[in-house]
Protein backbone atom coordinates (compact mmCIF):
# COMPACT_ATOMS: atom_id res chain seq x y z
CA UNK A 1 11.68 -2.10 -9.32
CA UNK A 2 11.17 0.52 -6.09
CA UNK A 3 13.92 1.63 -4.03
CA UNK A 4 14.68 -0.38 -0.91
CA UNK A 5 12.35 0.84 2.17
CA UNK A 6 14.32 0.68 5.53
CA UNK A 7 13.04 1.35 8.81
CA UNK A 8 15.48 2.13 12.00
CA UNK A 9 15.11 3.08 15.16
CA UNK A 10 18.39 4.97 16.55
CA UNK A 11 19.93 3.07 14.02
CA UNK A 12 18.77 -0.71 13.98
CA UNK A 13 17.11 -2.28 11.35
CA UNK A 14 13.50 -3.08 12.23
CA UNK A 15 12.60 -3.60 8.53
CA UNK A 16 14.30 -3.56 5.19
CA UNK A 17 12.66 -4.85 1.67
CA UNK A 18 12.59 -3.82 -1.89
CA UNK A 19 9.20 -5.36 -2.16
CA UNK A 20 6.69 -3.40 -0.23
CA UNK A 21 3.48 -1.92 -0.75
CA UNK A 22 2.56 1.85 0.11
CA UNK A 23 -0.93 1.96 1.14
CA UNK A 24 -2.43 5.58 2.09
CA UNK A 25 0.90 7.12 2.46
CA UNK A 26 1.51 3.87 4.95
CA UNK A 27 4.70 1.91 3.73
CA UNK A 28 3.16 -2.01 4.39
CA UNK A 29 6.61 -4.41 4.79
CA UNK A 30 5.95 -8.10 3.97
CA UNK A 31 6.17 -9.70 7.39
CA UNK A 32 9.36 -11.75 6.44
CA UNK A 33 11.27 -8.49 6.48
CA UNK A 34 10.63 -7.24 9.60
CA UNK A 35 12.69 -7.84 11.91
CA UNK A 36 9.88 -8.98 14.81
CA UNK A 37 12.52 -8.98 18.04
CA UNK A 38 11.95 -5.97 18.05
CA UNK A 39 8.08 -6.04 18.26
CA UNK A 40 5.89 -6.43 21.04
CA UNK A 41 2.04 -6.92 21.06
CA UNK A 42 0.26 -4.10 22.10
CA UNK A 43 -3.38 -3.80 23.50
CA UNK A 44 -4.56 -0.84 21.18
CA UNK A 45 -6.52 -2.02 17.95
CA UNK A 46 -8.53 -0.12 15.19
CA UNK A 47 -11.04 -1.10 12.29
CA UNK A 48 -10.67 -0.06 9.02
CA UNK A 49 -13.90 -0.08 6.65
CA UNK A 50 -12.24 -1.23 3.76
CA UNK A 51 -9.12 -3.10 5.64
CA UNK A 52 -10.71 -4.42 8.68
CA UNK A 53 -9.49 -4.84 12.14
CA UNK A 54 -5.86 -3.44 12.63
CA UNK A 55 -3.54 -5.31 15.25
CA UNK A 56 -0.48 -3.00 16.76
CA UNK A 57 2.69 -3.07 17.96
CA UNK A 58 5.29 -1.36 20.49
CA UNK A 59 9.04 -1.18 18.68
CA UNK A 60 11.41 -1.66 21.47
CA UNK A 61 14.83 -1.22 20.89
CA UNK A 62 17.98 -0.61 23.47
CA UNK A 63 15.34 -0.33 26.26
CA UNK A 64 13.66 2.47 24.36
CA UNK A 65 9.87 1.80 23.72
CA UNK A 66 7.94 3.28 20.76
CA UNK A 67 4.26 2.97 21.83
CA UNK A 68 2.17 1.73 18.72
CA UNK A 69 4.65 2.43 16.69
CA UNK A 70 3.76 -0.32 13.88
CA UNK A 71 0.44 -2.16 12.68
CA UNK A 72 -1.00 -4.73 10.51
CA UNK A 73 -4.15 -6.76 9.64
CA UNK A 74 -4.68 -10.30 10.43
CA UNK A 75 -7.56 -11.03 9.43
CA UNK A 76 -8.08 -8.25 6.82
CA UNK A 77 -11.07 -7.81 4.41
CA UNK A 78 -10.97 -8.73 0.62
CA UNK A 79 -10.20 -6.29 -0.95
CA UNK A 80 -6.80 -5.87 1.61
CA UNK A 81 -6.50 -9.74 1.68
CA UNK A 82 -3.24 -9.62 -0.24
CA UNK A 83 -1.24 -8.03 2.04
CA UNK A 84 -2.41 -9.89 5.36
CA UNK A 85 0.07 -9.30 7.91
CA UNK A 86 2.04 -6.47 5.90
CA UNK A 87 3.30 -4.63 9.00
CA UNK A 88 3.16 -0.50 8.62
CA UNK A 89 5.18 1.65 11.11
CA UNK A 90 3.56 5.16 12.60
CA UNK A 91 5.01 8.79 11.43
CA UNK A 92 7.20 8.92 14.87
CA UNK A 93 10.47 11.05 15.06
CA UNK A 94 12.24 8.04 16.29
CA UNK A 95 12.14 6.04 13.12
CA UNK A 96 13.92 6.42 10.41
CA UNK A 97 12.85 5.28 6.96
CA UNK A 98 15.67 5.34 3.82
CA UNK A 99 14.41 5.30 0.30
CA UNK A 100 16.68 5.14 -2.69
CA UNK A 101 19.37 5.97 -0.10
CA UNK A 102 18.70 9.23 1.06
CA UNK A 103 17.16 9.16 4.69
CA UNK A 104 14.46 11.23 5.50
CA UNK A 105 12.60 11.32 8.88
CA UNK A 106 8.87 10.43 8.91
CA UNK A 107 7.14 12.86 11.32
């Protein structure tokens, strides 16, 4: 079984799970474990050839505001089908993501 994947943002939990999938060096959190309070819709999208049409995310958290911070697919292509709606969070120094409990800072 992996390590539990946590994500924080000057210390709250946006998303925690021990079922995850890392996609491209991208940690994708089922959407039940993120904590969406925390997320607002943003106007910035992407495509993906092989995952389709990403959907982002600002992380806002104690009136701080990560821009894009996080992403997902809702309508993704097959082969990226199963993990429709798997929310990923960008390399920003503000979050925090703990693995097998030591914390290192994604950059």
């Amino acid at each position: 079984m992996p390590p539990t994947a946590t994500v924080k943002v000057n210390g709250t939990v946006i998303a925690k799970s021990d079922i995850y999938e890392t996609v491209e060096g991208n940690i994708y959190f089922p959407p039940q474990s993120v904590n969406s309070e925390f997320l607002e819709k943003s106007d910035t999208s992407s495509y993906c050839p092989w995952k389709g049409a990403a959907a982002y995310y600002n992380v806002n958290v104690d009136g701080v505001t990560i821009k894009d911070a996080a992403w997902c697919y809702p309508e993704p292509k097959d082969k990226f089908r199963p993990y429709k709606d798997f929310v990923a969070f960008c390399l920003y120094a503000p979050l925090m993501l703990h693995l097998k409990r030591v914390p290192f800072r994604l950059r």
